[in-house]
C-alpha atoms as a PDB file:
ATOM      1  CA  UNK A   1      -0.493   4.644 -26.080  1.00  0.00           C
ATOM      2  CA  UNK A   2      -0.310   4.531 -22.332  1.00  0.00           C
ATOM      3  CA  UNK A   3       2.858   3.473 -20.622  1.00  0.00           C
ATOM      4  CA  UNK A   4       3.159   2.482 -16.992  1.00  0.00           C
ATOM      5  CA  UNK A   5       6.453   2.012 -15.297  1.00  0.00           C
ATOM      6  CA  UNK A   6       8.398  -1.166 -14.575  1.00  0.00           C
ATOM      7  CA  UNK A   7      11.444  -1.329 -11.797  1.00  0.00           C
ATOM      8  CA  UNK A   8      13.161  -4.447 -11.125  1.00  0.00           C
ATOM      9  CA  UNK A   9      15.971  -5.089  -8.657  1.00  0.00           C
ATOM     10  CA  UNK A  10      18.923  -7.265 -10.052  1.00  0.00           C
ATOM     11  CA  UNK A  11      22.105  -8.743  -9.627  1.00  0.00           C
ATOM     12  CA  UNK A  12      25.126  -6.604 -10.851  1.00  0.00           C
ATOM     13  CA  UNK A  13      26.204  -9.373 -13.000  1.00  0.00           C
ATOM     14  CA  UNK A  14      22.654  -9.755 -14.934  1.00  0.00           C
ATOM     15  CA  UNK A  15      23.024  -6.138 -15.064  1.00  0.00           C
ATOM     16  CA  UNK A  16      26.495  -5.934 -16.896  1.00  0.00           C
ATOM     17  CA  UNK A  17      25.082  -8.966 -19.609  1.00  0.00           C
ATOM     18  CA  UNK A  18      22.168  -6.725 -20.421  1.00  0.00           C
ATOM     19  CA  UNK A  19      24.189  -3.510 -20.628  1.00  0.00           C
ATOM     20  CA  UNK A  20      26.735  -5.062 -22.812  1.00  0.00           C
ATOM     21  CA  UNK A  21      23.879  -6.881 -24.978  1.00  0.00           C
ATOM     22  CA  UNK A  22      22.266  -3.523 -25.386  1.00  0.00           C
ATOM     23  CA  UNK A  23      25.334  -1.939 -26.483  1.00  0.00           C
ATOM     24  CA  UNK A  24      26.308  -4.549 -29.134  1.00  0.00           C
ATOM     25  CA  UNK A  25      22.831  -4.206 -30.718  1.00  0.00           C
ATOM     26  CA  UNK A  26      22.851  -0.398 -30.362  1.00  0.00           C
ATOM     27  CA  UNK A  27      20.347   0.388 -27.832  1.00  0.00           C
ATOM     28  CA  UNK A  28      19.075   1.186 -24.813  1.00  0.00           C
ATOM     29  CA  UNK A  29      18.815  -0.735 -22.077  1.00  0.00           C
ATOM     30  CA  UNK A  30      15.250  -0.217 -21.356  1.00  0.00           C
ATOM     31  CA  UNK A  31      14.606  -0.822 -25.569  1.00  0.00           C
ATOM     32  CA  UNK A  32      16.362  -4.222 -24.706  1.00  0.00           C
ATOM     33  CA  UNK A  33      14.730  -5.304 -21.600  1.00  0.00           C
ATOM     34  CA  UNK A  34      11.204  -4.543 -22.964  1.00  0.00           C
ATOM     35  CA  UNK A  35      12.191  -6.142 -26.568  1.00  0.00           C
ATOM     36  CA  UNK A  36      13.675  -8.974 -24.695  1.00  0.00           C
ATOM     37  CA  UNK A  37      10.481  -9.645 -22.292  1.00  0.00           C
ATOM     38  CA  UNK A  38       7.599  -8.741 -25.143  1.00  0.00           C
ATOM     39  CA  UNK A  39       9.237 -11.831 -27.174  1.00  0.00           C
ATOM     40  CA  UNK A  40       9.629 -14.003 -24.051  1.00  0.00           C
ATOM     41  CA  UNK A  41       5.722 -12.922 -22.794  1.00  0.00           C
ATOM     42  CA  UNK A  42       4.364 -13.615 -26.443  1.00  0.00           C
ATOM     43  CA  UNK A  43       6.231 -17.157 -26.493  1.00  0.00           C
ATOM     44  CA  UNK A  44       4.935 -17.687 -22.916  1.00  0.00           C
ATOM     45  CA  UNK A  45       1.419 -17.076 -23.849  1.00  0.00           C
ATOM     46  CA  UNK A  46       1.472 -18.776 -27.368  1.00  0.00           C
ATOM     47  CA  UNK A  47       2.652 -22.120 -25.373  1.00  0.00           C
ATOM     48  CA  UNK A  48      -0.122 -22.056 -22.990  1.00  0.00           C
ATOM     49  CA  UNK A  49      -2.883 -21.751 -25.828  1.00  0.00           C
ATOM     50  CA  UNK A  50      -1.531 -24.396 -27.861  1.00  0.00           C
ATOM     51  CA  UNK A  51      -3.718 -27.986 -27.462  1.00  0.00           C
ATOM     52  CA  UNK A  52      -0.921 -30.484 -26.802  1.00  0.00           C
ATOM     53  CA  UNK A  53      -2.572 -33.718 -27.553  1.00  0.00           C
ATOM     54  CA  UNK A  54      -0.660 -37.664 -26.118  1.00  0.00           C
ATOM     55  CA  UNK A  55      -0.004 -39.992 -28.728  1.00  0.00           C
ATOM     56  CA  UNK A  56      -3.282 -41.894 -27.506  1.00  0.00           C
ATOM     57  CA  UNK A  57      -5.479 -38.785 -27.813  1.00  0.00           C
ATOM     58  CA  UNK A  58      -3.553 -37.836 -31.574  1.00  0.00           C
ATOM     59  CA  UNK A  59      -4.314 -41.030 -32.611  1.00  0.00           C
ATOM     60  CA  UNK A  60      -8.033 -41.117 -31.440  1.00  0.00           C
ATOM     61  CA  UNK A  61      -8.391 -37.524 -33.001  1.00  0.00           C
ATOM     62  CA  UNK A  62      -6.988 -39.017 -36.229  1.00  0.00           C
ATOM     63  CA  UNK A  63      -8.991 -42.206 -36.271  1.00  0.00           C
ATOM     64  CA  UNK A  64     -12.484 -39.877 -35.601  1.00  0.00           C
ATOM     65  CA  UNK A  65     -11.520 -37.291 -38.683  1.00  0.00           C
ATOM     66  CA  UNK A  66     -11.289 -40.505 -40.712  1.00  0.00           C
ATOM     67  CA  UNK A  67     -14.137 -42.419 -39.771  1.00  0.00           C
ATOM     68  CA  UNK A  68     -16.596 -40.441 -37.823  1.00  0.00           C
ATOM     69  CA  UNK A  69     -19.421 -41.499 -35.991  1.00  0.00           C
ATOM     70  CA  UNK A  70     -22.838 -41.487 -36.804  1.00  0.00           C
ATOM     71  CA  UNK A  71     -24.531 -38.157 -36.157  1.00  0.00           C
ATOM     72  CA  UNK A  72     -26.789 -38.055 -32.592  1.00  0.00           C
ATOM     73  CA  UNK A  73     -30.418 -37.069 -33.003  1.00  0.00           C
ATOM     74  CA  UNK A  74     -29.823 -33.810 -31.491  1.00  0.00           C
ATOM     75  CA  UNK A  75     -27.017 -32.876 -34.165  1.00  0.00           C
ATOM     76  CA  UNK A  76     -29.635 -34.263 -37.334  1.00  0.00           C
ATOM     77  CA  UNK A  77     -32.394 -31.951 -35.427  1.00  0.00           C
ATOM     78  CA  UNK A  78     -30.178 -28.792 -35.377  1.00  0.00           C
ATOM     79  CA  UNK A  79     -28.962 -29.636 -39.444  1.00  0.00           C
ATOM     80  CA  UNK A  80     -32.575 -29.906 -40.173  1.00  0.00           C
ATOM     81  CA  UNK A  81     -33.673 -26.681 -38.485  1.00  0.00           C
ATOM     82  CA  UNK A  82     -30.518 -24.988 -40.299  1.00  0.00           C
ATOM     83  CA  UNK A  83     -31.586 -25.800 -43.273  1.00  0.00           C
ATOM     84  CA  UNK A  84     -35.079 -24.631 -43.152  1.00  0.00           C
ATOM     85  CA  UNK A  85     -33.600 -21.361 -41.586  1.00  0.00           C
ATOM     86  CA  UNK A  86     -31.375 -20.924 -44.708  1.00  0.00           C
ATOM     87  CA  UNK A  87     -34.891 -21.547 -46.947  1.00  0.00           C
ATOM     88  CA  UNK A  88     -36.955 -19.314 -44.792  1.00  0.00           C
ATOM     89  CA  UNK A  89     -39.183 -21.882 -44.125  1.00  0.00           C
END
C-alpha cells in the first residue's frame, strides 16, 4: 500500500491530550492520530451520503410506497419491451 506523509502544526496543549490518549491505549501517536481521523473521515463521509428527508417529504415518500400512481405511458412501453426482451421476441 502506498503511504504519503501528513504534518500538521498544533497547539502544545492538543498535543499533550493526544500524547497522553496514545499512551493510555498503548500506542503511538501517529497510530492514534490516523485511527482517530480514519473514524472521524468515514463518519464525515457516511453523513453526507445519507438522504435526509423533512417530515413533509417522509410523509409524501410514505403515502407514494402505499398508494402509487398510475404508471406513465413511457414506463408501460419500457415493461412491455422488457418483457419481450426476456422472451426473445
Amino acid at each position: 500500500m502506498a503511504t504519503t506523509r501528513f504534518e500538521a502544526r498544533i497547539e502544545s496543549d492538543v498535543h499533550a491530550a493526544i500524547r497522553r490518549a496514545a499512551e493510555i491505549q498503548g500506542r503511538t501517536m501517529t497510530d492514534f492520530v490516523i485511527s482517530a481521523a480514519r473514524e472521524a473521515a468515514q463518519r464525515a463521509i457516511a453523513e453526507a451520503e445519507v438522504i435526509r428527508l423533512s417530515m413533509a417529504d417522509s410523509r409524501r415518500f410514505a403515502d407514494l410506497i402505499i398508494s402509487p400512481p398510475e404508471p406513465v405511458d413511457a414506463l408501460n412501453r419500457a415493461i412491455a419491451s422488457h418483457d419481450r426482451l426476456l422472451r426473445n421476441e
